[in-house]
PDB file of N, CA and C in Angstrom:
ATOM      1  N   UNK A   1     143.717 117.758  93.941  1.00  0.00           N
ATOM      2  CA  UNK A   1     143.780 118.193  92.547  1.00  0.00           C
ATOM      3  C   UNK A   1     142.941 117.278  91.656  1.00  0.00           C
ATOM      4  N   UNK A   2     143.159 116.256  92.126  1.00  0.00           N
ATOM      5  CA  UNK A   2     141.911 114.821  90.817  1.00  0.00           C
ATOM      6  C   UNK A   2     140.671 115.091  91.713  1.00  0.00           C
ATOM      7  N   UNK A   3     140.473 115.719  92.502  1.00  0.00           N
ATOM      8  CA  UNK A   3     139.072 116.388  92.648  1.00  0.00           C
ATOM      9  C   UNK A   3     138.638 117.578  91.564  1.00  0.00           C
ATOM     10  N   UNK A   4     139.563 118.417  91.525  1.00  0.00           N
ATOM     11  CA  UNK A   4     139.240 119.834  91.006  1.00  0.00           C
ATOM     12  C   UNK A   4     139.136 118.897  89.263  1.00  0.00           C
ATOM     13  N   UNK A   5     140.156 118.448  89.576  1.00  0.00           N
ATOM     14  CA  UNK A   5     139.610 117.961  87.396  1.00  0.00           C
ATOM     15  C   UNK A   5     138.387 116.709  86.989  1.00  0.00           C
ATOM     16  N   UNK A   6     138.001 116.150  88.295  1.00  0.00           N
ATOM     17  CA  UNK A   6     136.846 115.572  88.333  1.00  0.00           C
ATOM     18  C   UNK A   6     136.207 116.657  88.016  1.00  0.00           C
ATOM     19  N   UNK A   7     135.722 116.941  88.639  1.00  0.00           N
ATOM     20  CA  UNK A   7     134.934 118.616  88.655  1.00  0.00           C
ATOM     21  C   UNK A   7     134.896 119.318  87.246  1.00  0.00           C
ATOM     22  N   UNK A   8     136.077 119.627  87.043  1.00  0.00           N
ATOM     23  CA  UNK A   8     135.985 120.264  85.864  1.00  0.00           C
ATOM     24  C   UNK A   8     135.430 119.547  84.741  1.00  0.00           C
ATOM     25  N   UNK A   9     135.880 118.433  84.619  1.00  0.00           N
ATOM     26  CA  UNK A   9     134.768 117.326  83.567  1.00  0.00           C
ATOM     27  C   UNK A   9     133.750 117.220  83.851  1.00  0.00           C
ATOM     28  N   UNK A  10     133.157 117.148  84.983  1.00  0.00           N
ATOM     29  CA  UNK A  10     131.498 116.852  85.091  1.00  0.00           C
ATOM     30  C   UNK A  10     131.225 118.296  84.732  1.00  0.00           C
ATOM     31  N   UNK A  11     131.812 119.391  84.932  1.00  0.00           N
ATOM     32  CA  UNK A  11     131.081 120.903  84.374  1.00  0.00           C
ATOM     33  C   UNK A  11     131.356 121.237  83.143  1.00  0.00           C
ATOM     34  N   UNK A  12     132.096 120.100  82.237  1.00  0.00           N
ATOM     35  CA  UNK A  12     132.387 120.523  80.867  1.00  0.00           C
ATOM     36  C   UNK A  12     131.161 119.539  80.500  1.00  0.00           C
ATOM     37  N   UNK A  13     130.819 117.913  80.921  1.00  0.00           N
ATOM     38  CA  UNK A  13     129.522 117.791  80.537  1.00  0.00           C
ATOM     39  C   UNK A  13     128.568 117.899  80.465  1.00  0.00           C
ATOM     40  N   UNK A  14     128.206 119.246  81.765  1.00  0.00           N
ATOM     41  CA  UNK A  14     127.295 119.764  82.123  1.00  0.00           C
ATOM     42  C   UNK A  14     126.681 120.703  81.173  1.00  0.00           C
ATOM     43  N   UNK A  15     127.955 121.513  80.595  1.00  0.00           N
ATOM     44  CA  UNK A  15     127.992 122.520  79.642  1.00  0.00           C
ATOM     45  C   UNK A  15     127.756 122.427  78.177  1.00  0.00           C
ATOM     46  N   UNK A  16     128.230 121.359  78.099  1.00  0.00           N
ATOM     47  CA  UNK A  16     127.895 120.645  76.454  1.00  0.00           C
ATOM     48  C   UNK A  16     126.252 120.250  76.742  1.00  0.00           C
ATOM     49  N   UNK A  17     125.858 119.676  77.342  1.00  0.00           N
ATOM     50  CA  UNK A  17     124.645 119.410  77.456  1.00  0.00           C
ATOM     51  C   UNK A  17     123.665 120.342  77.536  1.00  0.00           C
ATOM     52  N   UNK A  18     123.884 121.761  78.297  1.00  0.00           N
ATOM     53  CA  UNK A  18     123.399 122.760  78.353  1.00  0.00           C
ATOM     54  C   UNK A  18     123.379 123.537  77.211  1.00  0.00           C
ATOM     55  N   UNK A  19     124.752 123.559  76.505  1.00  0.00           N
ATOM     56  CA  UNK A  19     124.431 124.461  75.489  1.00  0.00           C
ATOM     57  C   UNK A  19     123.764 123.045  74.306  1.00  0.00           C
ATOM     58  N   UNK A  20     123.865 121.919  74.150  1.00  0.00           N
ATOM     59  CA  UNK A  20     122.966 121.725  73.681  1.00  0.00           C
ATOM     60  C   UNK A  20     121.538 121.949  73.379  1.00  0.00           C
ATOM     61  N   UNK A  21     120.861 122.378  74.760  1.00  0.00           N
ATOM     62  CA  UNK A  21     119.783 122.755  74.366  1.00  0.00           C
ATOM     63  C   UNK A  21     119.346 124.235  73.851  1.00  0.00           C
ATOM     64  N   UNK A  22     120.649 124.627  74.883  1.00  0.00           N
ATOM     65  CA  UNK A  22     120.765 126.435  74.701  1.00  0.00           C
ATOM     66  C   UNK A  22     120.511 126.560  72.990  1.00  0.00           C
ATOM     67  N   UNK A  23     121.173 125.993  72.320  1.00  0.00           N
ATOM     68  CA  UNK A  23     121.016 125.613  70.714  1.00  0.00           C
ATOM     69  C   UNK A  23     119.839 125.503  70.047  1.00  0.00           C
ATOM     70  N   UNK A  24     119.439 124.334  70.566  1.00  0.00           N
ATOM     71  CA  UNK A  24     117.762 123.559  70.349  1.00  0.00           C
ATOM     72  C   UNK A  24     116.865 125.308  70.371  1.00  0.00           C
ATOM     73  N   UNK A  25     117.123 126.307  71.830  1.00  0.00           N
ATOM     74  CA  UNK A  25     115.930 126.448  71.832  1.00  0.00           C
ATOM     75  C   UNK A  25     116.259 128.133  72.125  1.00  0.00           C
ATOM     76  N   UNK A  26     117.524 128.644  71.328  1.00  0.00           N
ATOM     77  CA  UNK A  26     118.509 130.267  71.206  1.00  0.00           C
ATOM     78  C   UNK A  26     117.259 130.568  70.302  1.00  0.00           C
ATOM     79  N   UNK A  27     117.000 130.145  69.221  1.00  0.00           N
ATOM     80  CA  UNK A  27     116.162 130.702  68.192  1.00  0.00           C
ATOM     81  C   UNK A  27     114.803 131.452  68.748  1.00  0.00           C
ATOM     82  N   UNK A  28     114.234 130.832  69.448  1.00  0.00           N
ATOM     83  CA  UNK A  28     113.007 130.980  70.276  1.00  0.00           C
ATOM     84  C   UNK A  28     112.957 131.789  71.117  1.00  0.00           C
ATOM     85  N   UNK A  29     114.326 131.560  71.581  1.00  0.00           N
ATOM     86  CA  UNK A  29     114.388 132.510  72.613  1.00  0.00           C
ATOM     87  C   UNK A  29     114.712 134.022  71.971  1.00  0.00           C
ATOM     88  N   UNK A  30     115.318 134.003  71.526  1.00  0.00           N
ATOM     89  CA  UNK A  30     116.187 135.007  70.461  1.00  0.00           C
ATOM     90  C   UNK A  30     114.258 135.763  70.532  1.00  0.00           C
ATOM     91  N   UNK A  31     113.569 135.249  69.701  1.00  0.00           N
ATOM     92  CA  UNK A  31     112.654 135.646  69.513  1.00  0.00           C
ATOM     93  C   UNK A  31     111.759 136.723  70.350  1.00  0.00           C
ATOM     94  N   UNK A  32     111.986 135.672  72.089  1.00  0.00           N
ATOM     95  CA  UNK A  32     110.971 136.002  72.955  1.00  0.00           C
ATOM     96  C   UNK A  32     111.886 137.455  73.030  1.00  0.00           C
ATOM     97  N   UNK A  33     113.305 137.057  73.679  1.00  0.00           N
ATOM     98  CA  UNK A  33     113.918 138.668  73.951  1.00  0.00           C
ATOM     99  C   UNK A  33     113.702 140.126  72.849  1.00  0.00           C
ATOM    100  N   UNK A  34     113.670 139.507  71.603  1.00  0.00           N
ATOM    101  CA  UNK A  34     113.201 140.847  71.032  1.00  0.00           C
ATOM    102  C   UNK A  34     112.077 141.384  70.900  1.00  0.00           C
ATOM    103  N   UNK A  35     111.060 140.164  71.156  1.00  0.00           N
ATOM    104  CA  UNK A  35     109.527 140.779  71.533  1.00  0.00           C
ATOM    105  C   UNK A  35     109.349 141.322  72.846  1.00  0.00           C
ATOM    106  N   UNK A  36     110.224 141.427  73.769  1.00  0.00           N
ATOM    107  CA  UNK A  36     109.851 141.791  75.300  1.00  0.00           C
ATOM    108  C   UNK A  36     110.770 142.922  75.018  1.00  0.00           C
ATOM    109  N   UNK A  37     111.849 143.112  74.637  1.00  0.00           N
ATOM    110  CA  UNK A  37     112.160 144.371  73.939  1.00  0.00           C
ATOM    111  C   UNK A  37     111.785 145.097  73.477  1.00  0.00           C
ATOM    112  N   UNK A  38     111.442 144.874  72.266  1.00  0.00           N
ATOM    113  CA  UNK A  38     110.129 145.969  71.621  1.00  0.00           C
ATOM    114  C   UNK A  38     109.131 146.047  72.035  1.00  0.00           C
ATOM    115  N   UNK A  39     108.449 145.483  73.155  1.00  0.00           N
ATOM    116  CA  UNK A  39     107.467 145.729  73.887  1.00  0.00           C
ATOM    117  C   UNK A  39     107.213 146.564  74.865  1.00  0.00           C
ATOM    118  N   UNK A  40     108.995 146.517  75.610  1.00  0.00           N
ATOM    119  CA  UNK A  40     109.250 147.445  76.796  1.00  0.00           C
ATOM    120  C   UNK A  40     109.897 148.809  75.819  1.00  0.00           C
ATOM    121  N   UNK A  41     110.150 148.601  75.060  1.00  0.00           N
ATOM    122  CA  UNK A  41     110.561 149.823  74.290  1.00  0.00           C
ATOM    123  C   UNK A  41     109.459 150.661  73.701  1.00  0.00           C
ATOM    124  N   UNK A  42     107.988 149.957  73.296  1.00  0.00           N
ATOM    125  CA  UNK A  42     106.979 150.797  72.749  1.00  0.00           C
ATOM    126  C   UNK A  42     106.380 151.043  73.913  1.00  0.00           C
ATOM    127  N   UNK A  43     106.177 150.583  75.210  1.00  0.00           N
ATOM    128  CA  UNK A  43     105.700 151.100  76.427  1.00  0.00           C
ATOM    129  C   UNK A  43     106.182 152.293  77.068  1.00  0.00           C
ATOM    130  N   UNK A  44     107.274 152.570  76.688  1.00  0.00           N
ATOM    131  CA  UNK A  44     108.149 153.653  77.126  1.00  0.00           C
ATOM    132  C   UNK A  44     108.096 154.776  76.408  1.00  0.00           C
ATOM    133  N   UNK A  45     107.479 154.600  74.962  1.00  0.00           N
ATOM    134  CA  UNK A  45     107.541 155.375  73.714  1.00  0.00           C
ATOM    135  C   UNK A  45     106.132 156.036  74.145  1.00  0.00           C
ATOM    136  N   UNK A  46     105.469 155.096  74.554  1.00  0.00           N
ATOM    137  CA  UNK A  46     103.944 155.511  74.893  1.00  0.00           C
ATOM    138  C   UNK A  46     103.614 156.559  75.983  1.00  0.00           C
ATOM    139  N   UNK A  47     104.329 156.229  76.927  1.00  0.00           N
ATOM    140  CA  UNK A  47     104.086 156.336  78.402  1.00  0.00           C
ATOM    141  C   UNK A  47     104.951 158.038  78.248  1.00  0.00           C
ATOM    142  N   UNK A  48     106.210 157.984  77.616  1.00  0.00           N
ATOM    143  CA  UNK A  48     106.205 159.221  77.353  1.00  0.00           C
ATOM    144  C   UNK A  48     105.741 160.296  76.185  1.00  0.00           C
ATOM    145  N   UNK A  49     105.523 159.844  75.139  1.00  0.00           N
ATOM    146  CA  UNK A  49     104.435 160.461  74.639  1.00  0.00           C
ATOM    147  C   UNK A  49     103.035 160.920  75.600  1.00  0.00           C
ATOM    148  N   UNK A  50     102.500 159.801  76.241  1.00  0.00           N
ATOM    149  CA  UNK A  50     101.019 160.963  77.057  1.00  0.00           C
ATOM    150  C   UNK A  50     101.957 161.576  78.007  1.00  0.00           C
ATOM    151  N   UNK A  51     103.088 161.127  78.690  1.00  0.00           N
ATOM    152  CA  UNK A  51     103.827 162.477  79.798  1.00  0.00           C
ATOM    153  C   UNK A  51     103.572 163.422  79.097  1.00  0.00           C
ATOM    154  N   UNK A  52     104.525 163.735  77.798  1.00  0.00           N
ATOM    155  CA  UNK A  52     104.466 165.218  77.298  1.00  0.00           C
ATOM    156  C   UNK A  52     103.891 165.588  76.493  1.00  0.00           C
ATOM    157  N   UNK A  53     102.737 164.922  76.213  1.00  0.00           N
ATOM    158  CA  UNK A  53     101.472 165.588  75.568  1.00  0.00           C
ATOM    159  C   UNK A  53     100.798 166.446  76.344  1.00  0.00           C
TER     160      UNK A  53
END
């Protein structure tokens, strides 16, 4: 059991540290996902537009 809660502390500092950066760098990312979104979304807009043209 003082294994499993070792454990669990090194993955709660793991996690704080992670979402630390997750933080630092959500904005950016935030960014990239809605540009690869609307990117795969106007490709699709396209691709079927010449289908049923």
């Amino acid at each position: 059991m003082a294994s499993g809660n070792s454990y669990l502390r090194y993955n709660l500092k793991n996690n704080t540290f992670y979402t630390a950066i997750l933080r630092k760098y959500s904005k950016k990312i935030t960014m990239i996902k809605i540009f690869v979104f609307h990117e795969c979304l106007y490709s699709n807009f396209v691709s079927k537009k010449l289908v049923y043209s």
